[in-house]
Protein backbone atom coordinates (compact mmCIF):
# COMPACT_ATOMS: atom_id res chain seq x y z
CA UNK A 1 0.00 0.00 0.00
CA UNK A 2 1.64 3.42 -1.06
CA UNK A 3 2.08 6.06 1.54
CA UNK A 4 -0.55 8.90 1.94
CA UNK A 5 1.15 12.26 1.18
CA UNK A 6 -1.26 14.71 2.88
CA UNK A 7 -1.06 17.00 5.15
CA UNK A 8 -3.39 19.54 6.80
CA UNK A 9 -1.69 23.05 6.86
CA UNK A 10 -2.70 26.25 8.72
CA UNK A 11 -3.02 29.53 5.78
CA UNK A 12 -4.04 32.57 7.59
CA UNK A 13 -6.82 31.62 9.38
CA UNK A 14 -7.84 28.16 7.67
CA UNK A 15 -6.29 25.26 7.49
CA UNK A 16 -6.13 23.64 4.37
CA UNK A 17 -5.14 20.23 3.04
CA UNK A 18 -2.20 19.60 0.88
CA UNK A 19 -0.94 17.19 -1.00
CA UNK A 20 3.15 16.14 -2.43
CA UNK A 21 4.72 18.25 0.40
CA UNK A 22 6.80 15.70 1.68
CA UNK A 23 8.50 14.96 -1.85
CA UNK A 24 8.32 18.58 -2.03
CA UNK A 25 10.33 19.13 1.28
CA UNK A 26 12.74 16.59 0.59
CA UNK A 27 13.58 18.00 -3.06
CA UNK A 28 14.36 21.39 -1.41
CA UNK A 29 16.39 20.08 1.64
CA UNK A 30 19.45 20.49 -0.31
CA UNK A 31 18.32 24.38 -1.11
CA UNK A 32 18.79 25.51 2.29
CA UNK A 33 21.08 28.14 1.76
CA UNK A 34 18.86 30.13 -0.96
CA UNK A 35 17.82 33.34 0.37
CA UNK A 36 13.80 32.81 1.94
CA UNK A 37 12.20 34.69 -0.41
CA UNK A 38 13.28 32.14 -3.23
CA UNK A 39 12.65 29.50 -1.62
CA UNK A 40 9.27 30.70 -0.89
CA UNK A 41 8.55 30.91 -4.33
CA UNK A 42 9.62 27.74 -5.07
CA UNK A 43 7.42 26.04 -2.87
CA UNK A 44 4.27 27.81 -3.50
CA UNK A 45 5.14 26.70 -7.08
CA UNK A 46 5.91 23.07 -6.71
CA UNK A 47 2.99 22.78 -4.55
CA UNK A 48 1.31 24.54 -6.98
CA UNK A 49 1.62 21.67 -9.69
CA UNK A 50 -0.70 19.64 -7.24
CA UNK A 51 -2.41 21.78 -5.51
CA UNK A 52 -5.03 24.97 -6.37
CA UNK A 53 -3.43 27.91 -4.72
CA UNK A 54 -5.81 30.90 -5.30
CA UNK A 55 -3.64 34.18 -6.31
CA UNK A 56 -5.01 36.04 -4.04
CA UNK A 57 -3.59 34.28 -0.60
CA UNK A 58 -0.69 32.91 -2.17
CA UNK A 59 1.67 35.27 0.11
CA UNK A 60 -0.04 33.44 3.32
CA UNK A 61 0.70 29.65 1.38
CA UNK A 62 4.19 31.02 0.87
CA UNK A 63 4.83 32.17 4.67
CA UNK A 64 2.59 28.33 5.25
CA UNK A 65 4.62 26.44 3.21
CA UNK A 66 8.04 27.69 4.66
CA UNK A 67 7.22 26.92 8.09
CA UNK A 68 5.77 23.53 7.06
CA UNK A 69 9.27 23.41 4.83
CA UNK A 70 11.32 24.46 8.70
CA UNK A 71 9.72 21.87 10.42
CA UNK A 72 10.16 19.37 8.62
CA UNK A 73 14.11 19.88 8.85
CA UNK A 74 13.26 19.64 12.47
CA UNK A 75 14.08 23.74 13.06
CA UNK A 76 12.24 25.35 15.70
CA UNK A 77 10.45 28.45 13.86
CA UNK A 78 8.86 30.84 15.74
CA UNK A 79 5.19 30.96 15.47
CA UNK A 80 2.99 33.61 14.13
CA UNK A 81 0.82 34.86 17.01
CA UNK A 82 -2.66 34.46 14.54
CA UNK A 83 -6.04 34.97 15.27
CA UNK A 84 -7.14 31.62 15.53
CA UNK A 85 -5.45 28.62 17.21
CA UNK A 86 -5.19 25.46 15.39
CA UNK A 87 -6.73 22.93 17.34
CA UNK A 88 -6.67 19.04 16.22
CA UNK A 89 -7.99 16.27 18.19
CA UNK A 90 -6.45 12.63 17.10
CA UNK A 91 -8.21 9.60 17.38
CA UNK A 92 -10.48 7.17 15.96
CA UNK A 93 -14.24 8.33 16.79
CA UNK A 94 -14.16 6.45 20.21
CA UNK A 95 -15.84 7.68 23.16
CA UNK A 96 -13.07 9.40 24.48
CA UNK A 97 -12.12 11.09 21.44
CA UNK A 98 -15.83 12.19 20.76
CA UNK A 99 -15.93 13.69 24.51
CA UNK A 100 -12.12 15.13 23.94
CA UNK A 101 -13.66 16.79 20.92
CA UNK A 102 -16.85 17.90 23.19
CA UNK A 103 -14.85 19.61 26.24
CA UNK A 104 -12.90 21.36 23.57
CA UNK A 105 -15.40 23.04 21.84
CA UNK A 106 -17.27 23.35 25.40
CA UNK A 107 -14.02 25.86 26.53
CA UNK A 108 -13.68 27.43 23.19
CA UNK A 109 -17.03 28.86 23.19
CA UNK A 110 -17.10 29.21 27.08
CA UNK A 111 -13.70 31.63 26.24
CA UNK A 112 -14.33 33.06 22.89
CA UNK A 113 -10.97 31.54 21.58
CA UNK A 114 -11.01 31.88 18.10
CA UNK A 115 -9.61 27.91 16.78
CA UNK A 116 -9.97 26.21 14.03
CA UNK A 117 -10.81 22.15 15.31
CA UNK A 118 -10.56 19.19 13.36
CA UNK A 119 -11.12 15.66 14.43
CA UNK A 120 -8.52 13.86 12.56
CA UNK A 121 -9.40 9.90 12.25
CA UNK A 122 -6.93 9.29 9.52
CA UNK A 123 -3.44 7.26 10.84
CA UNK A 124 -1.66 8.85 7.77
CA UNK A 125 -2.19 12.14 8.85
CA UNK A 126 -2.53 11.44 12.63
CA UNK A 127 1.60 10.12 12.22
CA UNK A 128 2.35 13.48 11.77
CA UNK A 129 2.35 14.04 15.22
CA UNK A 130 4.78 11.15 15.67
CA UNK A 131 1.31 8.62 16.20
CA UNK A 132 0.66 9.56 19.93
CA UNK A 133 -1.89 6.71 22.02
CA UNK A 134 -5.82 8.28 21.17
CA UNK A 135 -7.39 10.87 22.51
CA UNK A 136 -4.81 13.13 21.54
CA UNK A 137 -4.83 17.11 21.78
CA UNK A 138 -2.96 18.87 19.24
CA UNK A 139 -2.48 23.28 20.04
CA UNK A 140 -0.67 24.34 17.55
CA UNK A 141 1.03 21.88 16.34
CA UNK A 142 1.69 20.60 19.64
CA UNK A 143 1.23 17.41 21.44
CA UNK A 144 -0.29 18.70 24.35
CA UNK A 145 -2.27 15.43 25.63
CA UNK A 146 -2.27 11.47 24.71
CA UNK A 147 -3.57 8.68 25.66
CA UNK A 148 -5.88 10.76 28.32
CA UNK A 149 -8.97 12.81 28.93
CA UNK A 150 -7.79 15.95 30.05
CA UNK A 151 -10.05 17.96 32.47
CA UNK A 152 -12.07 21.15 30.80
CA UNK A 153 -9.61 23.48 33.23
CA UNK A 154 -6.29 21.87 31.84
CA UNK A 155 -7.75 22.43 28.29
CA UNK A 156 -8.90 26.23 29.24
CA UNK A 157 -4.85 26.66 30.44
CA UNK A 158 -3.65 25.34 27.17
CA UNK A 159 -5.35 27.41 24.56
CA UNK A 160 -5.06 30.56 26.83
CA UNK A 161 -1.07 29.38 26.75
CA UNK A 162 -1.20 29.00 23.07
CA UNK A 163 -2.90 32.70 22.39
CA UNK A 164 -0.91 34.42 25.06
């Protein structure tokens, strides 16, 4: 079975899903020392060739794409302070992932946290977090729970954390 190359991506304010960014990221890793702007270019237009990028946002896939592109060298980049968090909960549908996915939205509209959540069932894209034990929490792109059901406070301290 061939290998699922998809990946959900936070542009602006949305997160979008992606396809070819690993070969992508793996073609470029040798063009680390081109200036960013170039390489920004380049990856908005490979991913371009398998993706639609609308010309209007294509400066917020460029600055998406990069960090994506950072990451996956395994460099820390510092993360843009947005609007909206980018909230992912990891499991299969269970129970506990189902109330995970409850309390969550529970403190997000309880706090008027602007997120975007997504209740990722798919093991392709859930081993991008490095396949943590279900119910995961994901802030951010951060593993901030596994395996557990985290109480509604713990939650409400994370995402204020993750705005801050």
């Amino acid at each position: 079975m061939q290998e699922k190359d998809y990946r959900l991506v936070l542009v602006g304010n949305t997160q979008v899903g992606l396809m070819g960014l690993k070969g992508i990221f793996e073609e470029l890793k040798a063009q680390r020392g081109m200036p960013e702007s170039d390489l920004k270019q380049m990856l908005v237009e490979m991913a371009g060739k398998k993706n639609y990028i609308p010309q209007s946002v294509k400066e917020g896939y460029a600055k998406a794409l990069f960090r994506e592109f950072k990451r996956s060298l395994g460099e820390k980049m510092e993360e843009e302070k947005g609007e909206f968090l980018e909230v992912a909960i990891l499991g299969p549908g269970c129970y506990s992932c189902n109330k995970l996915e409850q309390d969550v939205m529970a403190v997000l509209s309880e706090t008027g946290i602007k997120a975007s959540l997504n209740h990722i069932t798919d093991p392709a894209l859930m081993s991008q977090y490095g396949n943590p034990s279900t119910p995961a929490l994901v802030i951010n792109g951060k593993v901030k729970s596994k395996g557990i059901l985290p109480m509604k406070s713990v939650i409400k301290k994370w995402l204020e954390e993750e705005k801050a």
